[in-house]
N, C-alpha and C. Protein backbone atom coordinates (compact mmCIF):
# COMPACT_ATOMS: atom_id res chain seq x y z
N UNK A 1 -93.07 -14.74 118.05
CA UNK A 1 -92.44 -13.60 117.42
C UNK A 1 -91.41 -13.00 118.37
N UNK A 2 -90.45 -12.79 118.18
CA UNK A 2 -89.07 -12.26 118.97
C UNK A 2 -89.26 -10.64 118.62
N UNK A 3 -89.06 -10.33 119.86
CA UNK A 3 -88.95 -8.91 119.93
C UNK A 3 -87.99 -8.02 119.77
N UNK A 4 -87.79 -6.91 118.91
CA UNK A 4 -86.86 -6.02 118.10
C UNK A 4 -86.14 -5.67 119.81
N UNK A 5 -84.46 -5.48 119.17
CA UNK A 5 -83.84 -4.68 120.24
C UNK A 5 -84.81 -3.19 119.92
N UNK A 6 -84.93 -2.45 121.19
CA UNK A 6 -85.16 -0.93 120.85
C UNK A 6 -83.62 -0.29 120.21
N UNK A 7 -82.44 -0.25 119.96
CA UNK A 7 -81.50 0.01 119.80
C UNK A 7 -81.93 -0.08 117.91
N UNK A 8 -81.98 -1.26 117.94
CA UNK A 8 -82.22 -1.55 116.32
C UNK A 8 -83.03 -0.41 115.23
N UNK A 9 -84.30 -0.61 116.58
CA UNK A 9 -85.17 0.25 115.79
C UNK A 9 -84.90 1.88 115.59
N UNK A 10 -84.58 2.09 116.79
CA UNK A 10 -83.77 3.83 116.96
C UNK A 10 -83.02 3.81 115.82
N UNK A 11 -81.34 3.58 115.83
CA UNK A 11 -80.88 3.12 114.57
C UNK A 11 -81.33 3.38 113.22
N UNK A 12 -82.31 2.28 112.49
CA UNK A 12 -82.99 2.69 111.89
C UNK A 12 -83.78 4.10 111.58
N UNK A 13 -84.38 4.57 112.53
CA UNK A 13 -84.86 5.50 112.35
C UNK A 13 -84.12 6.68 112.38
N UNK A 14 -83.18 6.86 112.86
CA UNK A 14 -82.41 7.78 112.84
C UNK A 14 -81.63 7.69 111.88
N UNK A 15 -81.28 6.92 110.97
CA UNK A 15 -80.28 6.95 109.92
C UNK A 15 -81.07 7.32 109.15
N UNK A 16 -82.76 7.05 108.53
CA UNK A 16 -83.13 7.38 107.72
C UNK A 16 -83.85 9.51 107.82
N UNK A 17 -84.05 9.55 109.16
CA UNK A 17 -84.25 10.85 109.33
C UNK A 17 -82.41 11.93 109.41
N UNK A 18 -81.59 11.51 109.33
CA UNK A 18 -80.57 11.95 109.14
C UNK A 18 -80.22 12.29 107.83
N UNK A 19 -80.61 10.82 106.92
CA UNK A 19 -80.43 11.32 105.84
C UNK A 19 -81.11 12.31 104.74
N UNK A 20 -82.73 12.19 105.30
CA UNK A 20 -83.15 13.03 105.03
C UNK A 20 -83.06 14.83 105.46
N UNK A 21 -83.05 14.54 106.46
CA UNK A 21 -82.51 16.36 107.07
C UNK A 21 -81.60 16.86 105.86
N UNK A 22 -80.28 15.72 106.16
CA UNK A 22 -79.06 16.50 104.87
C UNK A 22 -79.61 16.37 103.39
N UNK A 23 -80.15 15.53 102.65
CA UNK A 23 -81.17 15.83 101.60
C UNK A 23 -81.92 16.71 101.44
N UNK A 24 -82.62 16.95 102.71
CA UNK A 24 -83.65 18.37 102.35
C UNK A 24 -83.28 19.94 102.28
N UNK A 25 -82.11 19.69 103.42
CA UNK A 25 -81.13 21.11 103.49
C UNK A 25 -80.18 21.14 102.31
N UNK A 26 -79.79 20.89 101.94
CA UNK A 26 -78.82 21.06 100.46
C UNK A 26 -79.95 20.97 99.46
N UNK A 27 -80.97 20.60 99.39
CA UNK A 27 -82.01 20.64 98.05
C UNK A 27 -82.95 22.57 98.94
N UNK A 28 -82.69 22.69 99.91
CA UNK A 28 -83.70 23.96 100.29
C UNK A 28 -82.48 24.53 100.19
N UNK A 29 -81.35 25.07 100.17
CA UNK A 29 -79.97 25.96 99.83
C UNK A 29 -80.41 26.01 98.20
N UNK A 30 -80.41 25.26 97.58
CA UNK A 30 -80.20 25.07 96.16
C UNK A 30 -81.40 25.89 95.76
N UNK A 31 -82.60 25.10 95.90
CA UNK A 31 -83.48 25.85 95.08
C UNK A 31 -83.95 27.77 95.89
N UNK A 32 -83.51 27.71 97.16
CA UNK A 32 -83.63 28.78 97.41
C UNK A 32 -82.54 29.71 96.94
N UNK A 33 -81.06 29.22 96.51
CA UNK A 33 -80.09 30.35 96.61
C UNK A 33 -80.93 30.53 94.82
N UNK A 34 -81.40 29.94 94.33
CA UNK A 34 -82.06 30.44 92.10
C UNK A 34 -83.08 30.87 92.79
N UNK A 35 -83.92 31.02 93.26
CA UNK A 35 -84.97 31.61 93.74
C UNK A 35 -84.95 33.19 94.32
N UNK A 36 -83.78 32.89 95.37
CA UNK A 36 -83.92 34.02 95.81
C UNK A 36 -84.53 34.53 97.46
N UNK A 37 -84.94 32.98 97.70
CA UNK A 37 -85.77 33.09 99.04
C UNK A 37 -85.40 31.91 99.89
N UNK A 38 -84.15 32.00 99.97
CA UNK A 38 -83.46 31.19 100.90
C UNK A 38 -83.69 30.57 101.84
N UNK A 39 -84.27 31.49 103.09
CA UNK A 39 -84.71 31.13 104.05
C UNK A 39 -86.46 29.83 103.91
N UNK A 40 -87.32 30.53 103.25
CA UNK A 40 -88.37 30.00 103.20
C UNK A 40 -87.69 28.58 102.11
N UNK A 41 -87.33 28.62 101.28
CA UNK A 41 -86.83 27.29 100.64
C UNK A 41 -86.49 26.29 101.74
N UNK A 42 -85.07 26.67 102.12
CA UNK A 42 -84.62 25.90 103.30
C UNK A 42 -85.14 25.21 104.55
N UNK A 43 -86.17 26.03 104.95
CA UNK A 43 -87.15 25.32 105.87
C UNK A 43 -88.17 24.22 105.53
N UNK A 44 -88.65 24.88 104.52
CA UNK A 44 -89.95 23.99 103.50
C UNK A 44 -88.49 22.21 103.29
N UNK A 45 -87.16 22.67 102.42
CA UNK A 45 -86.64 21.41 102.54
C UNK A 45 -86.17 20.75 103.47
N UNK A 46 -85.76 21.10 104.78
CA UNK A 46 -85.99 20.74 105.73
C UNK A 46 -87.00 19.65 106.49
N UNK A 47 -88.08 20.54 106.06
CA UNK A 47 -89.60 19.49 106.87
C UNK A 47 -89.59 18.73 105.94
N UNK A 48 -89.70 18.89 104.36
CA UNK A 48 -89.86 17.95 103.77
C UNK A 48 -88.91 16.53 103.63
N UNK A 49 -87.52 16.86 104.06
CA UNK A 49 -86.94 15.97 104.56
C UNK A 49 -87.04 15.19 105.34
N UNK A 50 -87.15 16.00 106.62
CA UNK A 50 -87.58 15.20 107.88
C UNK A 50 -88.09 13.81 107.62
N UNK A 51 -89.60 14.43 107.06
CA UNK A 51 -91.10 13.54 106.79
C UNK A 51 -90.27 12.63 105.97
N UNK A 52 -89.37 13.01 104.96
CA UNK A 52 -89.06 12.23 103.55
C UNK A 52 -87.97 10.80 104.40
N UNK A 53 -87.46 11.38 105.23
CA UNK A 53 -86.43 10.44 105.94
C UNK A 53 -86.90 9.36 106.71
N UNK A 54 -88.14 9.81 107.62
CA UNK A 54 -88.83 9.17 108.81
C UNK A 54 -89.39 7.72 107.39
N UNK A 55 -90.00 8.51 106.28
CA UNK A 55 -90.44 6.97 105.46
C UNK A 55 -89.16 6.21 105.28
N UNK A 56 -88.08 6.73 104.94
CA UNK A 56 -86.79 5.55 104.68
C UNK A 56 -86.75 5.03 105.96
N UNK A 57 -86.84 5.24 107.45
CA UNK A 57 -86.46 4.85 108.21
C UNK A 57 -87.80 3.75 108.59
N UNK A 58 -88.71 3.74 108.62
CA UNK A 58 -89.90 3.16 108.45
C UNK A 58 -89.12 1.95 107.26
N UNK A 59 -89.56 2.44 106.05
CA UNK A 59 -89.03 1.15 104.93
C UNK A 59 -87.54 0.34 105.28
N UNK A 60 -86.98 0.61 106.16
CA UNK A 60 -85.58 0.03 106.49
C UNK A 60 -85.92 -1.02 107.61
N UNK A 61 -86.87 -0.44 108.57
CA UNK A 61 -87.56 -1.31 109.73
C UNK A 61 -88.35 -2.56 109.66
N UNK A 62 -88.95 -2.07 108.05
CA UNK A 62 -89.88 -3.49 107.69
C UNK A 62 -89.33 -3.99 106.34
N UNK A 63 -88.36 -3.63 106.26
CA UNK A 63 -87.03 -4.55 105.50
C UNK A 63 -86.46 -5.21 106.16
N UNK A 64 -85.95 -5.24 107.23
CA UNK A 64 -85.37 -6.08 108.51
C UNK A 64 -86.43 -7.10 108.99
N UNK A 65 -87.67 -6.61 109.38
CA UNK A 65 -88.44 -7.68 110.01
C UNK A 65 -88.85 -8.55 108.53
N UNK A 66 -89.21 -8.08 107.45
CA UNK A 66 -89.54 -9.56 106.36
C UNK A 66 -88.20 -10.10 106.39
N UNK A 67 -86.84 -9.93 106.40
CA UNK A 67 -85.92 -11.22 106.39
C UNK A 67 -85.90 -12.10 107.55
N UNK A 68 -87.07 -11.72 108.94
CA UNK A 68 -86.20 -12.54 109.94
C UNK A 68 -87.46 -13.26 109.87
């Protein structure tokens, strides 16, 4: 078994926690600016991003290793 660059895997993971951050912050603006509670929205979409991103970046990692 050949071993992943660490570069690869960073990469990965960071593109998918990136995209989640900006997913969770524009979905916590949104439902907080109809709500009314901005702040607490925004944070809650935030983490939930985070977490939501770290799985794309995970599913992108073992999308790469089943093609090789």
């Amino acid at each position: 078994m050949v071993e992943r660059n660490t570069n690869e895997k960073t990469y990965s993971m960071g593109v998918g926690v990136a995209l989640g951050f900006a997913i969770g912050a524009a979905l916590g603006v949104v439902v907080g600016e109809v709500s009314g509670d901005i702040a607490l929205w925004l944070s809650v979409g935030v983490g939930a991003g985070v977490a939501f991103g770290v799985a794309i970046g995970v599913y992108l990692e073992n999308g790469r290793k089943a093609k090789n």
